[in-house]
N, C-alpha and C. Protein backbone atom coordinates (compact mmCIF):
# COMPACT_ATOMS: atom_id res chain seq x y z
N UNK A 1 13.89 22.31 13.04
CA UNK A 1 13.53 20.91 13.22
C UNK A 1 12.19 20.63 12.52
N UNK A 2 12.26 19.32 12.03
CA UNK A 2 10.68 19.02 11.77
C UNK A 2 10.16 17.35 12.33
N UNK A 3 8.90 17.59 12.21
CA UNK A 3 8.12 16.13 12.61
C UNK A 3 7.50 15.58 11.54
N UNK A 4 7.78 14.15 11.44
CA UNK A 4 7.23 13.62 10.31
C UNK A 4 5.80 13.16 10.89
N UNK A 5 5.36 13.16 9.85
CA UNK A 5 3.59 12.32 10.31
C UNK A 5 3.12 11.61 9.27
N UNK A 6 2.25 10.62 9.47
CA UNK A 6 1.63 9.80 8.18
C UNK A 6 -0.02 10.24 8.25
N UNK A 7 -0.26 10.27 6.96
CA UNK A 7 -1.44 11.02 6.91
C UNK A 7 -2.23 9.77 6.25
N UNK A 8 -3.50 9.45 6.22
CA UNK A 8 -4.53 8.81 5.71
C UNK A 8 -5.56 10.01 5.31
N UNK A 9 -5.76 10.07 4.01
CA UNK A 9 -7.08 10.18 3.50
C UNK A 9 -8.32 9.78 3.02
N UNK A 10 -9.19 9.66 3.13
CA UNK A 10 -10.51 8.78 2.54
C UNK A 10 -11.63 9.67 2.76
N UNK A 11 -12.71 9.55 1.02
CA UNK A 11 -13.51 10.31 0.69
C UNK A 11 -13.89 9.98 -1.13
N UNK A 12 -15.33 9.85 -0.86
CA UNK A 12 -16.05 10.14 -2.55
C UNK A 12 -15.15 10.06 -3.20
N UNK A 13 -14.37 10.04 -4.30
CA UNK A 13 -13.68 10.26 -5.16
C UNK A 13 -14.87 11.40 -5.83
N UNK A 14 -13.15 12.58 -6.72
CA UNK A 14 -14.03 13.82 -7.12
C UNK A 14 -12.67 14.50 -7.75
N UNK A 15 -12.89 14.99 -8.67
CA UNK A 15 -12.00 15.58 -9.27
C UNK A 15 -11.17 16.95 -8.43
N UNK A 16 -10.20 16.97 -8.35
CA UNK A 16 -9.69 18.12 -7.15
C UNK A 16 -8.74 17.60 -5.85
N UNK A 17 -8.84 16.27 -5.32
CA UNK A 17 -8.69 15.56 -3.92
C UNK A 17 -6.96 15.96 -3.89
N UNK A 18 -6.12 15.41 -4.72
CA UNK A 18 -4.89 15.18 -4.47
C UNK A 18 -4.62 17.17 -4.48
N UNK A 19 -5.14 17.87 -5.73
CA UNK A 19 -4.58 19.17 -5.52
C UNK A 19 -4.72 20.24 -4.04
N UNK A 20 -5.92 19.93 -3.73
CA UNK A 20 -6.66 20.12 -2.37
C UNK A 20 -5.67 19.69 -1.24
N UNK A 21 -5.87 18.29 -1.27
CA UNK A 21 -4.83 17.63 -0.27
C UNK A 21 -3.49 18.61 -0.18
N UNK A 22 -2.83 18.13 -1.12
CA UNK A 22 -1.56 18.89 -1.16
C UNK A 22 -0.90 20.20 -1.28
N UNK A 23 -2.01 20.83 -1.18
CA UNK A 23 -2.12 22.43 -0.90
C UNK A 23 -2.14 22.98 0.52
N UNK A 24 -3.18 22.53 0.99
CA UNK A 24 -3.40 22.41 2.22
C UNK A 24 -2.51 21.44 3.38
N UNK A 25 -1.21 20.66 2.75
CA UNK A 25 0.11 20.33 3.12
C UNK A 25 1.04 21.48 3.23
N UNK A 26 0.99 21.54 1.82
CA UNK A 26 1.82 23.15 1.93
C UNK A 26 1.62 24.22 2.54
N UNK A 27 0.42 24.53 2.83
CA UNK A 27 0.27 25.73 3.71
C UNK A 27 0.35 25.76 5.17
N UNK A 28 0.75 24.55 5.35
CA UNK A 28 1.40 24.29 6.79
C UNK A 28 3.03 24.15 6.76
N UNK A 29 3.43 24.53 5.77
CA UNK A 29 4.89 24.30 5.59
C UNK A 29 5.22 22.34 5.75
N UNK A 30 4.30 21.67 5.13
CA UNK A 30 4.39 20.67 5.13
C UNK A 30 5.39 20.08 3.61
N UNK A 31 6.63 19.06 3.88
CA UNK A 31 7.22 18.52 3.01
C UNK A 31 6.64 17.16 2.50
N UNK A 32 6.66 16.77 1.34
CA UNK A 32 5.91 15.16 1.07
C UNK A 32 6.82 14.29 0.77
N UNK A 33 7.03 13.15 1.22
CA UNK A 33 8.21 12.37 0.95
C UNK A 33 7.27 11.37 0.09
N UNK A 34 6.77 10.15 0.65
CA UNK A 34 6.42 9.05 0.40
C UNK A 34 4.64 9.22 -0.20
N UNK A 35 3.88 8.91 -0.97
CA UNK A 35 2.67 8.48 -0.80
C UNK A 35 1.87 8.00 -2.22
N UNK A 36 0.99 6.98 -1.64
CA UNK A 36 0.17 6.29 -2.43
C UNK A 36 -1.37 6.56 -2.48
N UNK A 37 -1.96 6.38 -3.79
CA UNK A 37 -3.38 7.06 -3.59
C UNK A 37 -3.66 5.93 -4.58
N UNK A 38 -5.03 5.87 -4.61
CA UNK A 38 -5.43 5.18 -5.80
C UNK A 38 -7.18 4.99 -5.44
N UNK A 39 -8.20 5.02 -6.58
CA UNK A 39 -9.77 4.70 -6.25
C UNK A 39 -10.22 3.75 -6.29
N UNK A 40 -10.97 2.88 -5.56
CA UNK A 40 -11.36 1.66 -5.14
C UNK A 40 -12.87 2.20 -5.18
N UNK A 41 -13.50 1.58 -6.40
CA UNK A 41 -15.41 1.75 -6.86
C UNK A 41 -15.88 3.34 -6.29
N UNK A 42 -15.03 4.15 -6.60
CA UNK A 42 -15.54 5.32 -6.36
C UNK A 42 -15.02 6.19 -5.27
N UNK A 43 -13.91 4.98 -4.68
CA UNK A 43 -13.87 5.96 -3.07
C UNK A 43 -12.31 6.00 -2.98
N UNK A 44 -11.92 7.25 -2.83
CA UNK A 44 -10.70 8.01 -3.02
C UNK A 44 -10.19 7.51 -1.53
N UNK A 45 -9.08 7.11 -2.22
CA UNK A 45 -8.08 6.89 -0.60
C UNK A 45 -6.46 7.15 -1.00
N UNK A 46 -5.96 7.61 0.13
CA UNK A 46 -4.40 8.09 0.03
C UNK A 46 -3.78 8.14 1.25
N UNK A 47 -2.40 7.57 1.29
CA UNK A 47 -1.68 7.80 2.47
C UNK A 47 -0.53 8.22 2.25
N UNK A 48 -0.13 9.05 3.05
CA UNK A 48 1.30 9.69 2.73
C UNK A 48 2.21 10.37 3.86
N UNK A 49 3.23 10.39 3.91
CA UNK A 49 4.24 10.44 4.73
C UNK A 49 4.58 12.26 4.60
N UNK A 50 5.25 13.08 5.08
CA UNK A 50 5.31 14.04 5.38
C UNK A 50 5.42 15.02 6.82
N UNK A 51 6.71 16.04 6.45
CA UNK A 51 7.40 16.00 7.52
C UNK A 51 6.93 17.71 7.23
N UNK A 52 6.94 18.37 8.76
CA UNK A 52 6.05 19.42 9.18
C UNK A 52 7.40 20.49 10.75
N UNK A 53 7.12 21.65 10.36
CA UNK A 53 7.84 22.07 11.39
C UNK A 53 7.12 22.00 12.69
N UNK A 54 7.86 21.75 13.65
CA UNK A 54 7.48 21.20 14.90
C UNK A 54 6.78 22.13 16.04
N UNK A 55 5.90 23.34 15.11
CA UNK A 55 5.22 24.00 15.42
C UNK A 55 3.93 23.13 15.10
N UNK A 56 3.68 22.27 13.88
CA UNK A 56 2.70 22.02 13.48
C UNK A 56 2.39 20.92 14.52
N UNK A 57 0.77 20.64 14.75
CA UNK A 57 0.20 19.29 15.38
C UNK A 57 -0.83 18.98 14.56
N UNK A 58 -0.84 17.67 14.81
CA UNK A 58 -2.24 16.41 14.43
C UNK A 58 -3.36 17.44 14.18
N UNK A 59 -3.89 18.11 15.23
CA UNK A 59 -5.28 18.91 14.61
C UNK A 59 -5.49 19.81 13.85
N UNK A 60 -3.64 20.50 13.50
CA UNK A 60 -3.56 21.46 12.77
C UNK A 60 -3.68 20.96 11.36
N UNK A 61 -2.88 19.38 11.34
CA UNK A 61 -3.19 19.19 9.74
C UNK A 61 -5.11 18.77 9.40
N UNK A 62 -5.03 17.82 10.50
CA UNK A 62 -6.71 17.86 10.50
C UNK A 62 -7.52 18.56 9.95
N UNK A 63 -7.75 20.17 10.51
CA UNK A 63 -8.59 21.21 10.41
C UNK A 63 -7.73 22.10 9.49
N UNK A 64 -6.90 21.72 8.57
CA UNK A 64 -6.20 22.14 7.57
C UNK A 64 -7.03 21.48 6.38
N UNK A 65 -6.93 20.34 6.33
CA UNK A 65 -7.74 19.04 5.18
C UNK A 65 -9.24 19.55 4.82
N UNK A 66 -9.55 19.24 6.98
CA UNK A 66 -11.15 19.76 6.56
C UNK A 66 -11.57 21.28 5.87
N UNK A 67 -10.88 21.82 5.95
CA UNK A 67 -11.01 23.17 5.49
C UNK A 67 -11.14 23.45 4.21
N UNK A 68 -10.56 22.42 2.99
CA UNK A 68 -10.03 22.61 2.05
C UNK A 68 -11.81 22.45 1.19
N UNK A 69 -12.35 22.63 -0.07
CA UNK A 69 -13.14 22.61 -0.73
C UNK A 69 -13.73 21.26 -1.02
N UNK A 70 -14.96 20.77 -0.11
CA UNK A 70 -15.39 19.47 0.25
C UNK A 70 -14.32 18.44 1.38
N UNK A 71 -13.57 19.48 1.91
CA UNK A 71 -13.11 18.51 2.94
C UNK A 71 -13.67 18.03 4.19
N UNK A 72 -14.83 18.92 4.84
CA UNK A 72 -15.78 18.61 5.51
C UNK A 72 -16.15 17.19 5.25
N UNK A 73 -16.00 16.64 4.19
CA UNK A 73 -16.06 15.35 3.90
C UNK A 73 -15.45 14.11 4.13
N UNK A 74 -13.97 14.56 4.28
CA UNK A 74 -12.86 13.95 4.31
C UNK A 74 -12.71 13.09 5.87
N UNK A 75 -12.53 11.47 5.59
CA UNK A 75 -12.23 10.69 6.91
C UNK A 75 -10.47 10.95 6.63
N UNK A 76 -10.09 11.77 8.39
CA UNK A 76 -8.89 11.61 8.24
C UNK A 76 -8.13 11.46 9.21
N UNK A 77 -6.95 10.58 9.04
CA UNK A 77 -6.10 9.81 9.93
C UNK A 77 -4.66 10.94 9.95
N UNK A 78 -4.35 10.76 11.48
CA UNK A 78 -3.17 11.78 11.26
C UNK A 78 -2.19 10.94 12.84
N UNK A 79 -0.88 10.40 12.13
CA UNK A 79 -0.36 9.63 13.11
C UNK A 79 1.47 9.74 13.16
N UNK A 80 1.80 10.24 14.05
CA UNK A 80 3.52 10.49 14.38
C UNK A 80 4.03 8.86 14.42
N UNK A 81 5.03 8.54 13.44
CA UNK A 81 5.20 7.30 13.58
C UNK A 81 6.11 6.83 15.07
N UNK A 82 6.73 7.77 15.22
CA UNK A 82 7.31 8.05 16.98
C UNK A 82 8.70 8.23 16.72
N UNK A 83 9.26 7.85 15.85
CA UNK A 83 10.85 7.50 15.13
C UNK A 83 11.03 8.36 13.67
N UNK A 84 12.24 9.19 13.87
CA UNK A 84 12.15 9.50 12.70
C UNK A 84 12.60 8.68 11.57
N UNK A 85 12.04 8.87 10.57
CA UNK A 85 11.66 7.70 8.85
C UNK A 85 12.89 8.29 8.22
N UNK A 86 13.75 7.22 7.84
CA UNK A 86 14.47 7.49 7.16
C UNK A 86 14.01 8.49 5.51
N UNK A 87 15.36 9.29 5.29
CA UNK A 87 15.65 10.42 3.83
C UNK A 87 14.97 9.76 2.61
N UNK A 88 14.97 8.68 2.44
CA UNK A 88 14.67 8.03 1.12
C UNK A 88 14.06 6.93 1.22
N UNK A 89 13.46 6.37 0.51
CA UNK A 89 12.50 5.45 0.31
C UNK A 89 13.74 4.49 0.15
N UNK A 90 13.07 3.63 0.68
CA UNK A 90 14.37 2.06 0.32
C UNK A 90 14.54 1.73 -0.94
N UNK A 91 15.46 0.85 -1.82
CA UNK A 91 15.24 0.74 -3.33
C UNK A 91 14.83 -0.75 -2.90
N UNK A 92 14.17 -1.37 -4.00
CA UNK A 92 13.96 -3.01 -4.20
C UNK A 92 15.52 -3.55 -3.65
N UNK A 93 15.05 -4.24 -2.80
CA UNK A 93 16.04 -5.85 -2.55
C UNK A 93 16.24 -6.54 -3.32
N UNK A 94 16.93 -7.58 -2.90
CA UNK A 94 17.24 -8.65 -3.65
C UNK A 94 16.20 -9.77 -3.08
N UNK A 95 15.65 -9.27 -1.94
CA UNK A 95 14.56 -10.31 -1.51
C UNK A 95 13.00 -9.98 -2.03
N UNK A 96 12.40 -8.83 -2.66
CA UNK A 96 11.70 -9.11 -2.97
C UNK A 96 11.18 -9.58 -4.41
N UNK A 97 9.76 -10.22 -4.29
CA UNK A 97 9.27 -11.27 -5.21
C UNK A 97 7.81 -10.28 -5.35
N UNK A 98 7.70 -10.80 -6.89
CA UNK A 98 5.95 -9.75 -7.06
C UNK A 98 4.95 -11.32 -7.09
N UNK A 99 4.11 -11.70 -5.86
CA UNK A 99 3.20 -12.27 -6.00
C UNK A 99 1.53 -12.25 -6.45
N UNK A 100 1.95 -13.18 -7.64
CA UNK A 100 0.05 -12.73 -8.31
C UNK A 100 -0.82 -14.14 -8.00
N UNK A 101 -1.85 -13.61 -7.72
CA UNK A 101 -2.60 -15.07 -7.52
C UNK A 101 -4.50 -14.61 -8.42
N UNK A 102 -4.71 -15.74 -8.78
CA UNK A 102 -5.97 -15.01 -9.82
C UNK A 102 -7.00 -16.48 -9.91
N UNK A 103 -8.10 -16.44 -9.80
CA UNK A 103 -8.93 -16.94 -9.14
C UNK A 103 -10.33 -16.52 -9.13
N UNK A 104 -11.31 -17.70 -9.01
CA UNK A 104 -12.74 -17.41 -8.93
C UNK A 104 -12.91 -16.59 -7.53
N UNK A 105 -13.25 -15.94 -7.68
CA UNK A 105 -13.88 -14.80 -6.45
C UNK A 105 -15.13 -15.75 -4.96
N UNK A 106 -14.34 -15.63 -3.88
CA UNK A 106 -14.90 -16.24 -3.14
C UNK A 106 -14.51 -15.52 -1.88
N UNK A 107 -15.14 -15.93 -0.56
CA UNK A 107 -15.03 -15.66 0.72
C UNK A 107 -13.23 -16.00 0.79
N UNK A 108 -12.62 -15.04 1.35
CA UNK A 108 -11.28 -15.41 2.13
C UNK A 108 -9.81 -15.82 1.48
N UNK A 109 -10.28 -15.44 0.32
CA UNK A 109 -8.57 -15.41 -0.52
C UNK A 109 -7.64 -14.67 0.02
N UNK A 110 -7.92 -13.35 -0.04
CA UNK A 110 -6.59 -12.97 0.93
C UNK A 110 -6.20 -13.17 2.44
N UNK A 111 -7.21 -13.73 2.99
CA UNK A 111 -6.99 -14.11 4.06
C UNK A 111 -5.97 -15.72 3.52
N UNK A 112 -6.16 -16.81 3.23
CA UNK A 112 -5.62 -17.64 2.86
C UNK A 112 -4.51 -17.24 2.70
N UNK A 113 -4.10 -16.31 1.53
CA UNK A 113 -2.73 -15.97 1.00
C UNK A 113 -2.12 -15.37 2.17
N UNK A 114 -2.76 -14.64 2.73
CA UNK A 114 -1.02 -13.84 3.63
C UNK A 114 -1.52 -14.63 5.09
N UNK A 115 -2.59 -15.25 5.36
CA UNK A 115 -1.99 -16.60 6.33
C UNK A 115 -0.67 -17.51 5.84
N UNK A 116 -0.56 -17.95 5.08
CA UNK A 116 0.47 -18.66 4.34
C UNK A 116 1.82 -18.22 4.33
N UNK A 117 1.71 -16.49 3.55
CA UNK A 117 2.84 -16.01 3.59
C UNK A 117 3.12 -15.64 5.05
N UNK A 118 2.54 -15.70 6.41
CA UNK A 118 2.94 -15.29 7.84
C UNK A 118 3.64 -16.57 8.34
N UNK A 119 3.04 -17.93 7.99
CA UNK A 119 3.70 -19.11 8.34
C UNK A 119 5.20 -19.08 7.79
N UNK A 120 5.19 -18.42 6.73
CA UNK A 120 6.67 -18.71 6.23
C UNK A 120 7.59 -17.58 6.46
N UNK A 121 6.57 -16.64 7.61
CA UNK A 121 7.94 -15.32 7.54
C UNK A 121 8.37 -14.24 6.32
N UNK A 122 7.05 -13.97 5.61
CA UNK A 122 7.27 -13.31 4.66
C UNK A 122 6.27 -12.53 4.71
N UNK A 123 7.15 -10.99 4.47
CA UNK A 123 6.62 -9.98 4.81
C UNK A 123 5.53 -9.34 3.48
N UNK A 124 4.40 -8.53 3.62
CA UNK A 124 3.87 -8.12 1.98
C UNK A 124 4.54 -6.75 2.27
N UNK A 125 5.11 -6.07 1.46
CA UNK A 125 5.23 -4.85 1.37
C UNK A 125 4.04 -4.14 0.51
N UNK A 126 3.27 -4.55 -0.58
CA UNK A 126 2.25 -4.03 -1.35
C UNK A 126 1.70 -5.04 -1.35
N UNK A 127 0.29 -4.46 -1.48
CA UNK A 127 -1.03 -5.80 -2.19
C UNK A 127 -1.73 -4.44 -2.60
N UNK A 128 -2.20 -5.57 -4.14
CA UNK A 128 -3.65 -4.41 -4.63
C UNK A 128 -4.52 -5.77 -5.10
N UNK A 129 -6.01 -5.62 -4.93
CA UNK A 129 -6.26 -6.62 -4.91
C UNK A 129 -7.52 -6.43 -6.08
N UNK A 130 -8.59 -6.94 -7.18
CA UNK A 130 -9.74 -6.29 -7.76
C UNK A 130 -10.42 -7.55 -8.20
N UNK A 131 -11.60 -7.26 -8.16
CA UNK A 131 -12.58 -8.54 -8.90
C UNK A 131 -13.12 -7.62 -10.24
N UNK A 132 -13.28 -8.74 -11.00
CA UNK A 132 -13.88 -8.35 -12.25
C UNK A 132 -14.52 -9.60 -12.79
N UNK A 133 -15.75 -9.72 -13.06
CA UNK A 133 -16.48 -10.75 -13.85
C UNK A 133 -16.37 -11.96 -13.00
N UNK A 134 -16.16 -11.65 -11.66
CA UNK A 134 -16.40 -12.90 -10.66
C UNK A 134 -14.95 -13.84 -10.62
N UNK A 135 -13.77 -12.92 -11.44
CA UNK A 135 -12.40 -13.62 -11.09
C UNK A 135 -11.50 -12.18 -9.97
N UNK A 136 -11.40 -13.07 -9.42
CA UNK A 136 -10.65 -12.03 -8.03
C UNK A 136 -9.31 -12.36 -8.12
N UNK A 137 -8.37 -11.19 -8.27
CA UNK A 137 -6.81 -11.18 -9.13
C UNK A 137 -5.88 -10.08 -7.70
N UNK A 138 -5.05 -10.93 -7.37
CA UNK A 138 -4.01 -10.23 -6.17
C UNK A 138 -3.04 -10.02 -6.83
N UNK A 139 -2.10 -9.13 -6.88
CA UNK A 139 -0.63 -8.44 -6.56
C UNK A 139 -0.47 -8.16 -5.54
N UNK A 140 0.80 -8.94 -4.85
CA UNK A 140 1.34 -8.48 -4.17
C UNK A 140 2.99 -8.30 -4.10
N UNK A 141 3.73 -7.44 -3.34
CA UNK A 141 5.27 -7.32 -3.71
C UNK A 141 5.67 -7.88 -2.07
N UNK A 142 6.02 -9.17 -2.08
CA UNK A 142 6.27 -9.75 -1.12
C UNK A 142 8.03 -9.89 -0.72
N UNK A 143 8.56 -9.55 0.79
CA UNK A 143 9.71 -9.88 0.93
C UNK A 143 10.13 -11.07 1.50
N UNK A 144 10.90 -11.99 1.11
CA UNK A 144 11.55 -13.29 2.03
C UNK A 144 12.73 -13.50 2.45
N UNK A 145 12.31 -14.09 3.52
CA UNK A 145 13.13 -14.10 4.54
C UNK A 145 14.73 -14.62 4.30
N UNK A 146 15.96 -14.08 4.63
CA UNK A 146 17.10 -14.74 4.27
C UNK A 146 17.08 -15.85 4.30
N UNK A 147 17.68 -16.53 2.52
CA UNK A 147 17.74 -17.10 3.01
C UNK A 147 16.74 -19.28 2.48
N UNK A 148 15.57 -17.97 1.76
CA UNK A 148 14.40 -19.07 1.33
C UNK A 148 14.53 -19.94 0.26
N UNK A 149 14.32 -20.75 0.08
CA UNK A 149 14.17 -21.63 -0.78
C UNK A 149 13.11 -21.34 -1.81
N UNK A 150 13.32 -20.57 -2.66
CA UNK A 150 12.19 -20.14 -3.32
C UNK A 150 11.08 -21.41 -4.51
N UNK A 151 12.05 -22.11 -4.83
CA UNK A 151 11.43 -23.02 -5.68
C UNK A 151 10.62 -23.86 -4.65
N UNK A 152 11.08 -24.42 -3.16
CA UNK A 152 10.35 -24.79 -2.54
C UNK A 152 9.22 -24.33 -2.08
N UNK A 153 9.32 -22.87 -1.99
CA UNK A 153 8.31 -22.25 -1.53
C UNK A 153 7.06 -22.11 -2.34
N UNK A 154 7.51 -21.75 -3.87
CA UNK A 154 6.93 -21.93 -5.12
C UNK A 154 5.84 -23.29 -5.21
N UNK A 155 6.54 -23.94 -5.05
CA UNK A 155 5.47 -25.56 -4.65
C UNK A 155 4.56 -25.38 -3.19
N UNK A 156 4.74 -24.86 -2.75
CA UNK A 156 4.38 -25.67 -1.14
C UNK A 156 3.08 -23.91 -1.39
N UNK A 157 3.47 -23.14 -2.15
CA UNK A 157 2.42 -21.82 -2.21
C UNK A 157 1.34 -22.63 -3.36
N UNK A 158 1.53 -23.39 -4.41
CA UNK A 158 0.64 -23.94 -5.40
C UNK A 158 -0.05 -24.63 -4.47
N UNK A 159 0.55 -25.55 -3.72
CA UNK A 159 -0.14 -26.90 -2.89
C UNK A 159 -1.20 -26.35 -2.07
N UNK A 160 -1.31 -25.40 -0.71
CA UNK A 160 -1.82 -24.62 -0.53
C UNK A 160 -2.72 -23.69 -0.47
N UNK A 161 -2.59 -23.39 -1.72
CA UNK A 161 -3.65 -22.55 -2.65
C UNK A 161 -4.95 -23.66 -3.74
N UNK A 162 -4.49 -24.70 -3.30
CA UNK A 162 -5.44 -25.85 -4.23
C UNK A 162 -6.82 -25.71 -3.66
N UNK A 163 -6.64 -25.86 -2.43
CA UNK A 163 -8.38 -25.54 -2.35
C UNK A 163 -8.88 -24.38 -2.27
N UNK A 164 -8.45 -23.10 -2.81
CA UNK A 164 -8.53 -21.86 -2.97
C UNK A 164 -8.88 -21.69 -4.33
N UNK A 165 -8.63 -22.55 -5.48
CA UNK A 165 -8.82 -22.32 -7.16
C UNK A 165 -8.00 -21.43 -7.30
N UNK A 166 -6.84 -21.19 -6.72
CA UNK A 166 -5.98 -19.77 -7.07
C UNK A 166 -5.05 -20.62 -7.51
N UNK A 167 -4.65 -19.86 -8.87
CA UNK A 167 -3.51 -19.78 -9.86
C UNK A 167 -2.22 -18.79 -9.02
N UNK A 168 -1.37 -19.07 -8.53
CA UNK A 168 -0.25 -18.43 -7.86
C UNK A 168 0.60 -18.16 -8.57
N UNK A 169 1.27 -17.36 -8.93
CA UNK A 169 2.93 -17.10 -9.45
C UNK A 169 4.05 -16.37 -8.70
N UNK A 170 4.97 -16.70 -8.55
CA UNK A 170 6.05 -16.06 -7.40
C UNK A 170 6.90 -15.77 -8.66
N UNK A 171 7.28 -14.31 -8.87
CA UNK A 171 8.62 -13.72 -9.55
C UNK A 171 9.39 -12.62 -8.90
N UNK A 172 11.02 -13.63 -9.38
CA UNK A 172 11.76 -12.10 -8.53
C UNK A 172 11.12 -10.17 -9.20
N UNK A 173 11.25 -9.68 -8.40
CA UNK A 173 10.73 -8.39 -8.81
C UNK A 173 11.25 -7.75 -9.91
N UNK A 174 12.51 -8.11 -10.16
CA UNK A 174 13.50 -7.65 -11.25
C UNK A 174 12.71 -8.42 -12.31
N UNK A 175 12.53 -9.28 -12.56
CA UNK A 175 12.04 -10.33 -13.72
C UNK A 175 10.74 -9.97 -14.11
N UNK A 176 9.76 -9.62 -13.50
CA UNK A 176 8.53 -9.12 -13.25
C UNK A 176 8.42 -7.77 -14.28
N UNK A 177 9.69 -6.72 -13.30
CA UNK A 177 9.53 -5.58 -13.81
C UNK A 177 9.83 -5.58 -15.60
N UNK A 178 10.70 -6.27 -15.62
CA UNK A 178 11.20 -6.65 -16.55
C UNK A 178 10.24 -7.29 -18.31
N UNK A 179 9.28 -7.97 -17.66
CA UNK A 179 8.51 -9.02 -18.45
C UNK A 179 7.59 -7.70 -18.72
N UNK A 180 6.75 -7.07 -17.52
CA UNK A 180 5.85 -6.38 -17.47
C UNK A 180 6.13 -4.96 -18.34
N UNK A 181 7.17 -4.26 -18.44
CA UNK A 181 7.40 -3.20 -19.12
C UNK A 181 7.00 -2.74 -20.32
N UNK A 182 6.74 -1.41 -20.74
CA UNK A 182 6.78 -1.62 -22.16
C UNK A 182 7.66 -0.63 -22.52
């Protein structure tokens, strides 16, 4: 048998983190299904899914991490989702949409945006969010609800966003992936 767990990492960014990390997975007989990492101004963060024989516990991966070369460093989250996670990662729907919104950098844009998207029942599955030169630029991969009126929604997300200075675009994800490729 095994137990899945979701792991959070955060720490300095430093050359080594993911090999470290994932070594010190393995040496717990740990499997990796799912996970995302990426550096935000210097500071290394990663979360990831992974399933462990049911010998292993929370402090074992803990004091596994910390152990590893600068892991003494490492803020880390270690959480049984309670249910086991399905074999495979879901593929894209037909409901989701990649939302970009891009904009002068101010107090509370993303708060604005996924207030909006909660009124309408739409879920974010991803957001990455970055400022540069004082314009603050969102992606997000948003799902809607059976069912939506997207062109309506399309308007009523521009309207909305007016006193925000945010430029919005709603595309199906297929179209997106599509445009965006090279």
């Amino acid at each position: 048998m095994s137990t899945p767990y979701v792991i959070a990492v955060m720490a300095r960014d430093r050359v080594g983190i993911i090999a470290d990390v994932t070594q010190a997975l393995q040496g717990l007989e740990g499997n990796l299904a799912d996970m995302s990492q990426t550096v935000l101004r210097g500071y290394f963060t990663m979360i990831l899914i992974a399933s462990f024989p049911d010998s292993v516990r929370p402090e074992d991966i803990r004091a596994a991490l910390q152990a590893t070369p600068g892991g003494a460093d490492f803020q880390v989250g270690v959480a049984a989702p309670g249910a086991a996670l399905p074999g495979e990662s879901p593929r894209p729907r037909d409901n989701q949409y990649v939302l970009t919104a891009v904009g002068p950098d101010r107090i509370g844009l993303v708060a604005a945006v996924s207030g909006y998207l909660r009124e309408k029942d739409i879920n974010i599955a991803d957001l990455a969010t970055t400022v540069d030169h004082g314009v603050y630029t969102m992606m997000m991969l948003v799902e809607l609800p059976p069912g939506a009126d997207v062109g309506r929604l399309k308007n009523g997300l521009r309207i909305a966003m007016e006193d925000t200075a945010l430029s919005v675009e709603l595309r199906h994800h297929a179209i997106f992936r599509m445009t965006n490729e090279i």
